[in-house]
Protein backbone atom coordinates (compact mmCIF):
# COMPACT_ATOMS: atom_id res chain seq x y z
CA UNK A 1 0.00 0.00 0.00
CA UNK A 2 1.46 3.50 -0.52
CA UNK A 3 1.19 5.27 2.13
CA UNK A 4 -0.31 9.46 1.44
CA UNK A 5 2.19 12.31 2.60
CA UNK A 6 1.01 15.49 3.69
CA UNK A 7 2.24 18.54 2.36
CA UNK A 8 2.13 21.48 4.45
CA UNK A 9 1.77 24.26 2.19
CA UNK A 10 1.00 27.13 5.02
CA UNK A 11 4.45 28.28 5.06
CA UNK A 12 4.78 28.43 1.16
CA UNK A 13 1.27 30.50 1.32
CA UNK A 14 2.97 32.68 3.92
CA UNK A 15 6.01 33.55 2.30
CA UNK A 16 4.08 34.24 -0.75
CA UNK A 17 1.99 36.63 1.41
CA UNK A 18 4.75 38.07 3.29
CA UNK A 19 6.22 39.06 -0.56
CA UNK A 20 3.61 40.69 -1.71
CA UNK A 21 3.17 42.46 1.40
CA UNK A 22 7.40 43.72 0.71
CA UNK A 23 7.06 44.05 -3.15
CA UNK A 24 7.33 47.63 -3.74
CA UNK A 25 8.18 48.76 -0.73
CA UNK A 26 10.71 51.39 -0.23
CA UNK A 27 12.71 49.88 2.87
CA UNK A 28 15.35 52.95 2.62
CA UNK A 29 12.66 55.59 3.23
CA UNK A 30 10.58 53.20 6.02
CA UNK A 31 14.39 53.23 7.66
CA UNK A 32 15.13 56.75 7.23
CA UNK A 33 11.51 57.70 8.64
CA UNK A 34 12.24 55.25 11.56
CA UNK A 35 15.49 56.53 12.43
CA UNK A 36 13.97 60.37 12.56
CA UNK A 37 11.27 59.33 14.44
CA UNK A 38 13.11 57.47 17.02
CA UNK A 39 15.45 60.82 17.48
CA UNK A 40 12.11 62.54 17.39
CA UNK A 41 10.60 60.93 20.73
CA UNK A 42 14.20 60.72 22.05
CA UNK A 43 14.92 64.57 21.86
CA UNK A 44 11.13 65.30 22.79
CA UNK A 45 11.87 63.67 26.39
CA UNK A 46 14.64 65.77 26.53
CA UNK A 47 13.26 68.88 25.41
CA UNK A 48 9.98 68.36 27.77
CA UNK A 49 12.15 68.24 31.32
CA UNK A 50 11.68 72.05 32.33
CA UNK A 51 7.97 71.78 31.51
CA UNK A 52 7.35 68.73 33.69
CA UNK A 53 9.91 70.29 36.16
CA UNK A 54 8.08 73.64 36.10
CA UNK A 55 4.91 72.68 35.82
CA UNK A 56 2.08 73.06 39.06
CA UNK A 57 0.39 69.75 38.53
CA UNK A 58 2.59 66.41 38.41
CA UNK A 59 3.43 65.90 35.00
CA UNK A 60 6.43 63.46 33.55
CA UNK A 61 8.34 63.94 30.33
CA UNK A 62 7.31 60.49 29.70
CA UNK A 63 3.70 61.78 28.99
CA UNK A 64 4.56 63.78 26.19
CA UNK A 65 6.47 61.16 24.71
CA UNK A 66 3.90 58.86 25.07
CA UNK A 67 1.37 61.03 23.78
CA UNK A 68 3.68 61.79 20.28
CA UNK A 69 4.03 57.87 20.10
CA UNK A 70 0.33 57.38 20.23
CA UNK A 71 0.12 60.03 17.15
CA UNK A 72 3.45 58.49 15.61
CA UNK A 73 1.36 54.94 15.66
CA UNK A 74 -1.33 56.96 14.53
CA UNK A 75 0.27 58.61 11.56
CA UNK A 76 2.19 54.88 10.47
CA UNK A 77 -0.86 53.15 10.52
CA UNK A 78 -2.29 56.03 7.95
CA UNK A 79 0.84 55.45 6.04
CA UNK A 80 0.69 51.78 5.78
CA UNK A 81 -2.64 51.72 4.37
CA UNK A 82 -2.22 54.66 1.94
CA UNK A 83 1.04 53.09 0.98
CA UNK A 84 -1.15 49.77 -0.24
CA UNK A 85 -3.68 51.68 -2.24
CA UNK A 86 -3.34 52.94 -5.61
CA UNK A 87 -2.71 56.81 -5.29
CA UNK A 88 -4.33 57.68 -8.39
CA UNK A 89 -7.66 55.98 -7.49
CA UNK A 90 -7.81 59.39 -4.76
CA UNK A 91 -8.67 61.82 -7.31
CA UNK A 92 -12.40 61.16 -7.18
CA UNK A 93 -11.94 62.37 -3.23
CA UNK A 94 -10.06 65.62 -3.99
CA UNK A 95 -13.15 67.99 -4.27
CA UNK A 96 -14.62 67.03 -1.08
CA UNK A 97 -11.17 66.96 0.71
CA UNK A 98 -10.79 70.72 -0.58
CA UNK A 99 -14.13 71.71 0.65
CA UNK A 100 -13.74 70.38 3.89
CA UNK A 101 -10.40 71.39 4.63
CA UNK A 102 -11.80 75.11 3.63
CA UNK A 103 -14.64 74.09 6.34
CA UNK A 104 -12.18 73.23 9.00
CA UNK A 105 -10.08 76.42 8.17
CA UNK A 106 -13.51 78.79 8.63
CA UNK A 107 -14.64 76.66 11.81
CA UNK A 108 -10.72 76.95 13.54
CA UNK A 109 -11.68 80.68 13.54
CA UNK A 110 -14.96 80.46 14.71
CA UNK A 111 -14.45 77.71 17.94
CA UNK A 112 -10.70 77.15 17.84
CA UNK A 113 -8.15 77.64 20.68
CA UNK A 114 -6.73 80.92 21.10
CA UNK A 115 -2.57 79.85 21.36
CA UNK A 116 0.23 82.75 21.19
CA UNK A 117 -2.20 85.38 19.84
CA UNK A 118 -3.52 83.05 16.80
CA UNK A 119 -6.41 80.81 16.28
CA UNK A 120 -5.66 77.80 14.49
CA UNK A 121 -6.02 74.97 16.24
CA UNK A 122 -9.02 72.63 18.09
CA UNK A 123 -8.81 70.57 20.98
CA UNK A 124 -6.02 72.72 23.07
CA UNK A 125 -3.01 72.45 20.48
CA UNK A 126 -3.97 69.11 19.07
CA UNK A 127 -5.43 69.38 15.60
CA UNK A 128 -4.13 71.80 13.34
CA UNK A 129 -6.42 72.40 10.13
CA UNK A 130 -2.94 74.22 8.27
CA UNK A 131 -1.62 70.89 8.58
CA UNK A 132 -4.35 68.63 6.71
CA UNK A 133 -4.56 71.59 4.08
CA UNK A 134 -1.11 71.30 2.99
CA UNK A 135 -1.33 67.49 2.10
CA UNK A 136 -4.52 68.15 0.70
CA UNK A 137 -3.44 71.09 -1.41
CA UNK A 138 -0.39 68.80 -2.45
CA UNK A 139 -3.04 66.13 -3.46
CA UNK A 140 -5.64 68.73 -5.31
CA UNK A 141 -2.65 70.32 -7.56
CA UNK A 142 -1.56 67.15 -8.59
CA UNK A 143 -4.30 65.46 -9.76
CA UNK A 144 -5.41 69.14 -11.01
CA UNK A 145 -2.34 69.93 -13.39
CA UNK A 146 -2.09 66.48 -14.65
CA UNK A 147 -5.70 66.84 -15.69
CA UNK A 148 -4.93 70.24 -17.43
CA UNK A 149 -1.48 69.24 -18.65
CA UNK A 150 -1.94 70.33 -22.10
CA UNK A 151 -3.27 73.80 -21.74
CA UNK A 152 -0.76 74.53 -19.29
CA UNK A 153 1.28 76.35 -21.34
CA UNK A 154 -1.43 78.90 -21.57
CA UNK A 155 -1.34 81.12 -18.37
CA UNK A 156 -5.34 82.41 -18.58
CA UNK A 157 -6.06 78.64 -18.84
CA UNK A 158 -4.78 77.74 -14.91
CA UNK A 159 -3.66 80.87 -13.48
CA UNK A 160 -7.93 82.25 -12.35
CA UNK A 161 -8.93 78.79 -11.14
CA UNK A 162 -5.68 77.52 -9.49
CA UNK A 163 -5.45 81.32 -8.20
CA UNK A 164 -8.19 81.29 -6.56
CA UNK A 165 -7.91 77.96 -4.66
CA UNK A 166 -4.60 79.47 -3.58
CA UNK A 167 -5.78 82.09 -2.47
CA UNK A 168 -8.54 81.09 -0.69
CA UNK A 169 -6.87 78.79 1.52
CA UNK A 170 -4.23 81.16 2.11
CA UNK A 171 -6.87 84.03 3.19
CA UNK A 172 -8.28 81.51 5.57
CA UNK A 173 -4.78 81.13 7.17
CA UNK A 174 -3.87 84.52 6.90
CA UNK A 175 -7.34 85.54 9.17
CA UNK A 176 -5.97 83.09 11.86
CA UNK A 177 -2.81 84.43 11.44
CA UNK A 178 -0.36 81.36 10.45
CA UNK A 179 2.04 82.90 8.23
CA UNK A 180 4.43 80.30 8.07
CA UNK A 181 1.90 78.27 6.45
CA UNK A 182 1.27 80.39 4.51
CA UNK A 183 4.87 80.49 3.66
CA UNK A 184 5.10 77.36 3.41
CA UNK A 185 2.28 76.67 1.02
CA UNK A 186 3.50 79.21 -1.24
CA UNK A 187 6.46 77.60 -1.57
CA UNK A 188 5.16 74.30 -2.59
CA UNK A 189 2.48 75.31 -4.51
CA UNK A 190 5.51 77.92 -6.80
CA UNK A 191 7.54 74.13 -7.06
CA UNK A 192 4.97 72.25 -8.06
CA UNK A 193 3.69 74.25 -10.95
CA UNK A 194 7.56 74.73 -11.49
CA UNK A 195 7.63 70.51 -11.81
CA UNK A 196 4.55 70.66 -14.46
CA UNK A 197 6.36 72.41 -17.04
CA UNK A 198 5.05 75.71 -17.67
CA UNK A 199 6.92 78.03 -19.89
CA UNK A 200 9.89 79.22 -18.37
CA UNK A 201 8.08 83.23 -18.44
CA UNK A 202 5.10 81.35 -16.37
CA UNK A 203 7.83 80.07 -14.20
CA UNK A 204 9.75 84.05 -13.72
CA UNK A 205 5.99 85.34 -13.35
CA UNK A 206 5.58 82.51 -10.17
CA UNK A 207 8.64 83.42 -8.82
CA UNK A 208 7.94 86.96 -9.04
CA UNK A 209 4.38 86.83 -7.48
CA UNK A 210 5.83 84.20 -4.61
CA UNK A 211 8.56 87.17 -3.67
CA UNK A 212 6.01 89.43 -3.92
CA UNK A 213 4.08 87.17 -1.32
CA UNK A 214 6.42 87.11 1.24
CA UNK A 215 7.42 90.96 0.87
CA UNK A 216 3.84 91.79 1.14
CA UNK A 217 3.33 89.57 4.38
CA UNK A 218 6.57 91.50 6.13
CA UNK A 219 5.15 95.21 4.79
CA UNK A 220 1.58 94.88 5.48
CA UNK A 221 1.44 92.63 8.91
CA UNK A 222 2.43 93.41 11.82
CA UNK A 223 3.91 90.01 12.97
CA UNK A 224 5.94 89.81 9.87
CA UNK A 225 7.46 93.36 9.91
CA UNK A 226 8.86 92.54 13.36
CA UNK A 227 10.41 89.61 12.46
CA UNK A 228 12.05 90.90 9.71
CA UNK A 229 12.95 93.91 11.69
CA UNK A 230 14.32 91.26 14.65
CA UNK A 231 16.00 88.99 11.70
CA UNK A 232 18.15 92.16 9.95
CA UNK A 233 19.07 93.28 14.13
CA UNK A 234 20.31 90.25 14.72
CA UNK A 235 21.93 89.57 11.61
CA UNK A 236 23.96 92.79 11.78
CA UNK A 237 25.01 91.99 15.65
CA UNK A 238 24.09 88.76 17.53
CA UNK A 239 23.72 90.27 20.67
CA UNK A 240 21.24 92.01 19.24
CA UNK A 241 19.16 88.82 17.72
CA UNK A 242 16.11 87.23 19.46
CA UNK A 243 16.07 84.78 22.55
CA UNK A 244 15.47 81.89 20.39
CA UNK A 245 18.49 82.40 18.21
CA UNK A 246 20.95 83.61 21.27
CA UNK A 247 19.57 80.56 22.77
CA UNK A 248 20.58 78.57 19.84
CA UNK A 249 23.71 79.79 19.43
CA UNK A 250 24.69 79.10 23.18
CA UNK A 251 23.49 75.45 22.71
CA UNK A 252 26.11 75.21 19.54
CA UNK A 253 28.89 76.65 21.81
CA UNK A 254 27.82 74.26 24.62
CA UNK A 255 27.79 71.34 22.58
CA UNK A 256 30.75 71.76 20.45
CA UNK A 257 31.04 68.44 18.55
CA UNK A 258 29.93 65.47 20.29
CA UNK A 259 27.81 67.29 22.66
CA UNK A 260 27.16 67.09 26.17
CA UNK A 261 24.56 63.87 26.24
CA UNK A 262 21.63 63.00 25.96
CA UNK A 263 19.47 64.52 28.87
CA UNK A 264 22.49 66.82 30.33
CA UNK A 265 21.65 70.29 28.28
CA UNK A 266 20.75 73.08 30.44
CA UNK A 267 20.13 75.49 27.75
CA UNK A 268 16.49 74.34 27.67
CA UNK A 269 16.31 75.28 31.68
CA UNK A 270 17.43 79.31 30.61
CA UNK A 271 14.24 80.39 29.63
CA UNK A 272 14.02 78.39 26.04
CA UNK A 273 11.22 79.46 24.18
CA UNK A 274 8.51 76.48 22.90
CA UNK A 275 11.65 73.83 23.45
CA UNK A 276 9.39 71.13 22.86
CA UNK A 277 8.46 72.53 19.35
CA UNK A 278 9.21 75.24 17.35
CA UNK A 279 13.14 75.39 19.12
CA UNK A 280 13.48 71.68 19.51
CA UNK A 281 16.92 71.95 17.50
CA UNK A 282 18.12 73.70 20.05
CA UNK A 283 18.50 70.59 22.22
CA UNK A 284 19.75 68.41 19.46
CA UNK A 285 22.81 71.32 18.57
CA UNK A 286 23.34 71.14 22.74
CA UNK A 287 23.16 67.81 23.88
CA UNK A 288 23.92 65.40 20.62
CA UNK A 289 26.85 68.51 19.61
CA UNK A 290 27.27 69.28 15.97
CA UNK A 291 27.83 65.24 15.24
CA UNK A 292 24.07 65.29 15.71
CA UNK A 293 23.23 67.86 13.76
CA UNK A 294 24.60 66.61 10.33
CA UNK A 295 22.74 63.50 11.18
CA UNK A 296 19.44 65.01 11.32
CA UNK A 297 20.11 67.35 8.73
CA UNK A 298 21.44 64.13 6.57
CA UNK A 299 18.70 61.41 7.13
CA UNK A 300 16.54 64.69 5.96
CA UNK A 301 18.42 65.51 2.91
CA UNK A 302 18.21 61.58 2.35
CA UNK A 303 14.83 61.61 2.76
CA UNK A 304 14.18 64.26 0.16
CA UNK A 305 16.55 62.84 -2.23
CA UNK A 306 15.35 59.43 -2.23
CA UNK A 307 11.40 61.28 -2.99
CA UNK A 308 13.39 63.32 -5.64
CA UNK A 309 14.11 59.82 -7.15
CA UNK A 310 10.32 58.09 -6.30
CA UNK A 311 9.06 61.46 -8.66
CA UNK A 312 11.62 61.05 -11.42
CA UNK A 313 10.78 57.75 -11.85
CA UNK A 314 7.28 57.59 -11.90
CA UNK A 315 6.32 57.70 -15.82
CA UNK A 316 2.56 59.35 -14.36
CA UNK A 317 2.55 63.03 -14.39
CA UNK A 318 0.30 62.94 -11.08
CA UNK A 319 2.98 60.55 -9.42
CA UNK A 320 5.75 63.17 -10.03
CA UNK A 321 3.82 65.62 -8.47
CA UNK A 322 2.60 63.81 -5.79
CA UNK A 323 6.34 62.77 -5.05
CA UNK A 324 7.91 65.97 -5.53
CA UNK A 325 5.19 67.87 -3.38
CA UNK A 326 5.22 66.08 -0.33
CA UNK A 327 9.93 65.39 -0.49
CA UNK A 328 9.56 69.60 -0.94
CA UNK A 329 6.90 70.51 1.76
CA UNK A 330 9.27 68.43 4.34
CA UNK A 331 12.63 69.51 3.65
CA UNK A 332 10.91 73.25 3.51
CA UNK A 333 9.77 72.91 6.88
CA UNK A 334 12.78 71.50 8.25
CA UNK A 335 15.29 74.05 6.87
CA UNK A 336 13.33 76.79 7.63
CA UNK A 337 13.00 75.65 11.33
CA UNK A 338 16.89 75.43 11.27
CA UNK A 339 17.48 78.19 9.28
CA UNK A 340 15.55 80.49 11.61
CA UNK A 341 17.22 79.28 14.76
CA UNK A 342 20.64 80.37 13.62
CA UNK A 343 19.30 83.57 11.97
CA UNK A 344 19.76 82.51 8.58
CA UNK A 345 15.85 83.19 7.66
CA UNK A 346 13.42 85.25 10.14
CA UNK A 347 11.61 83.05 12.33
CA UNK A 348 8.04 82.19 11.03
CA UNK A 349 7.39 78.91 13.58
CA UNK A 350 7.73 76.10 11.77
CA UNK A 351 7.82 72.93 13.30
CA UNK A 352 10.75 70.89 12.81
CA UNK A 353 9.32 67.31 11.13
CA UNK A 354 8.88 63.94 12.83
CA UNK A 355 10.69 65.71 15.91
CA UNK A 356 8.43 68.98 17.28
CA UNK A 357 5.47 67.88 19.59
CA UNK A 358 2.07 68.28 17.49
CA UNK A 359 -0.20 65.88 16.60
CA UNK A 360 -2.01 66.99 13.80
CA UNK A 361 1.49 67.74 12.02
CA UNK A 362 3.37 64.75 12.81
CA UNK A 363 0.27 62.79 11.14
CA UNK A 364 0.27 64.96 8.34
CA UNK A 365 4.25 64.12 7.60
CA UNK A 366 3.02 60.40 7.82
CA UNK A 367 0.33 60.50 5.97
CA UNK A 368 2.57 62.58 3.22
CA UNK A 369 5.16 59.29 3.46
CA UNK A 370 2.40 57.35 2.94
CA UNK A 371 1.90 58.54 -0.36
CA UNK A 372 5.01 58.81 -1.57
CA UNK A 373 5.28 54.85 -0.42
CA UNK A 374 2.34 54.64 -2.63
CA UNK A 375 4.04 55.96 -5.93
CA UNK A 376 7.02 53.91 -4.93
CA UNK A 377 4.65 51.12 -5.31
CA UNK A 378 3.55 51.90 -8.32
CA UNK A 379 6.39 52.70 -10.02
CA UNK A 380 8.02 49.20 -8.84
CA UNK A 381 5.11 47.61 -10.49
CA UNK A 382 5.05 49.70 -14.15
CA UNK A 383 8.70 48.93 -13.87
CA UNK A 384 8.88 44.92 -12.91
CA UNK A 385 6.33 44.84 -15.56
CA UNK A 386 7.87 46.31 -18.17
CA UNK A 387 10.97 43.67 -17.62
CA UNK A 388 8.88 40.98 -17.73
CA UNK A 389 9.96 39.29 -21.14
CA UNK A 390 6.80 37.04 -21.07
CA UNK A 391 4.24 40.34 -20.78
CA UNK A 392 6.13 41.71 -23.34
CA UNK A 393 5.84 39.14 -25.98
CA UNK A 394 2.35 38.78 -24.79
CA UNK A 395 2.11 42.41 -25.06
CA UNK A 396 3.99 42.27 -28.84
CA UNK A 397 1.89 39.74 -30.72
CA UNK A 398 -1.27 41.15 -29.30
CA UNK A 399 -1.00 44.40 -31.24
CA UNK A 400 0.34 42.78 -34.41
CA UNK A 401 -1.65 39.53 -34.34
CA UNK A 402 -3.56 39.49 -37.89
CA UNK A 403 -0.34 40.43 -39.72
CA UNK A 404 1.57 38.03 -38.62
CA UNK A 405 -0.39 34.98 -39.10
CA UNK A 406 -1.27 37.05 -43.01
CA UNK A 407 2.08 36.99 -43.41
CA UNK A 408 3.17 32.94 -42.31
CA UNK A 409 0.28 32.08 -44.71
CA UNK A 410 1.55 34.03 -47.85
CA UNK A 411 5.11 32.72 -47.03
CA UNK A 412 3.79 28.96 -47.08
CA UNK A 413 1.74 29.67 -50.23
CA UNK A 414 5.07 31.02 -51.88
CA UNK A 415 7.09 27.82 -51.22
CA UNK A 416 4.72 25.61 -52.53
């Protein structure tokens, strides 16, 4: 008798699983965005000592950490679905985004919480609308210009209806005030239409109207002509600069170029300014020394330059865009939260990415790498299946099917 063996296919089914799960996905960014992260909630305990020290109630820097790690498991969890689903398949959901982003940018004004003179957040500092509109802003231009690729080169075509979406989300942030948004979105919105090829005079015109922007927010705000007065004072003497960047500068000094450790800054006990967010380099420059600087500043240069590469290979127009958006809006927010705290640009209060305590903004960043993730994807797929010598012969006697069995025929016919 012969005897039946059982095959246990479970681990084959697994592994085949556990592959598709992998295929695509860009393990250099998933490592970069894990080792920021983990500086991120290392330098936030840090950072919130002297506001659990000084603080009435009993507080712990422990619970602020914990609190970013909730949103941090928050944001990956947003990431590793959008990473999964086919980014171009979001376009049907980029009206209603728009419109209810523009909702949540009125209502912040109308029932948010009044923080450092501005209105632009709900729930005591947690949600920030600014936040969700610059992913969805990213989003709507993508999809938007791709759409209207070729009457782009005609500036009456894009320039009223992509003006006033613009606009209108910038007026919302400009009642709250939140000019670095504003700032911000400017920014990306000028290198984005940059990355759709306009004409290189629609290109000078953006660039024009973007300076034009930011001299009009110094001139005609309050807020912005102080800063720029504070900025050129400092920049002409540093005793004369701001707390923040004397601060800053003292933590350099302190630190040198390994640091002092982890923990052991005291800069942050002298009367730093929002050390948990906005100044949060502070303690890195201080207590990880300039060593630790260039490896924040690097794993974010590698970050951009590895979405620089995601948007030049994608062969969709959307995908580049998508890409290029989201590698610009983080690298723009993380020099010009540098930049600012050694006086190199005025300070507008930017948060520094996947480090500065904020919810809404460190789910926004993940939600941004989810997306790019998702263009990864599909440009690994477009790409495997372009190499894939059976799809392509498929592919080749598909479109030229009739004539070649016409022509076997006449060559038999011939030879008889």
């Amino acid at each position: 008798m012969r005897s039946s063996t059982a095959i246990n296919t479970k681990p084959i089914q697994n592994r085949k699983r556990m592959d598709a799960l992998l295929s695509g996905l860009d393990i250099p960014v998933l490592l970069i965005v894990g080792a920021l992260l983990a500086l991120g909630l290392v330098i936030l305990y840090s950072a919130s000592m002297p506001v659990a020290f000084y603080s009435s109630a009993q507080v712990s820097p422990m619970s602020y950490v914990a609190r970013q790690a909730g949103f941090a498991a928050m944001g990956l969890i947003f990431a590793f679905f959008i990473s999964f689903i086919d980014y171009r398949k979001l376009q049907k959901l980029m009206m209603p985004a728009l419109f209810g982003t523009w909702i949540l940018l009125g209502l912040v004004l109308v029932i948010g919480t009044v923080r450092h003179g501005a209105t632009r957040t709900f729930f005591n500092g947690s949600v920030q609308p600014s936040e969700i509109a610059k992913v969805v802003l990213i989003l709507y231009l993508s999809f938007w210009l791709k759409t209207k690729q070729e009457n782009l080169k005609k500036i009456t075509f894009w320039a009223l209806p992509i003006g006033f979406v613009i606009g209108l989300t910038l007026f919302l942030l400009y009642l709250e005030p939140d000019y670095s948004a504003i700032l911000t979105l400017i920014a990306i919105s000028g290198v984005m239409l940059f990355l759709a090829d306009l004409d290189w005079k629609q290109i000078i015109l953006i660039f024009m109207v973007s300076i034009l922007s930011f001299v009009g927010i110094i001139k005609a705000t309050n807020t912005g002509s102080v800063r720029w007065s504070q900025f050129m004072a400092g920049y002409k003497d540093p005793y004369d600069a701001i707390s923040q960047v004397k601060r800053s500068i003292e933590s350099v000094v302190n630190g040198g170029f390994f640091g002092v450790g982890v923990g052991q800054g005291t800069v942050k006990f002298t009367g730093l300014e929002v050390g948990q967010s906005d100044t949060i380099f502070t303690v890195v420059a201080e207590e990880m020394g300039l060593l630790g600087c260039m490896l924040v500043i690097g794993l974010f240069l590698l970050l951009f330059l590895k979405g620089l590469k995601i948007a030049i290979q994608s062969s969709d127009m959307t995908g580049k865009l998508i890409a290029g958006g989201i590698s610009i809006w983080i690298i723009t927010e993380a020099f010009l939260n540098i930049a600012s705290l050694v006086n190199i640009v005025p300070v507008g209060g930017n948060t520094l990415p996947f480090f500065s305590l904020g919810g809404s903004s460190l789910v926004s960043i993940l939600v941004g790498i989810g997306l790019l993730l998702s263009v990864a994807r599909i440009n690994h797929k477009e790409i495997h299946s372009e190499r894939n010598p059976f799809n392509a012969v498929v592919d080749l006697r598909w479109r030229d099917r009739r004539r070649g069995v016409s022509r076997a025929r006449r060559s038999s016919s011939t030879g008889r």
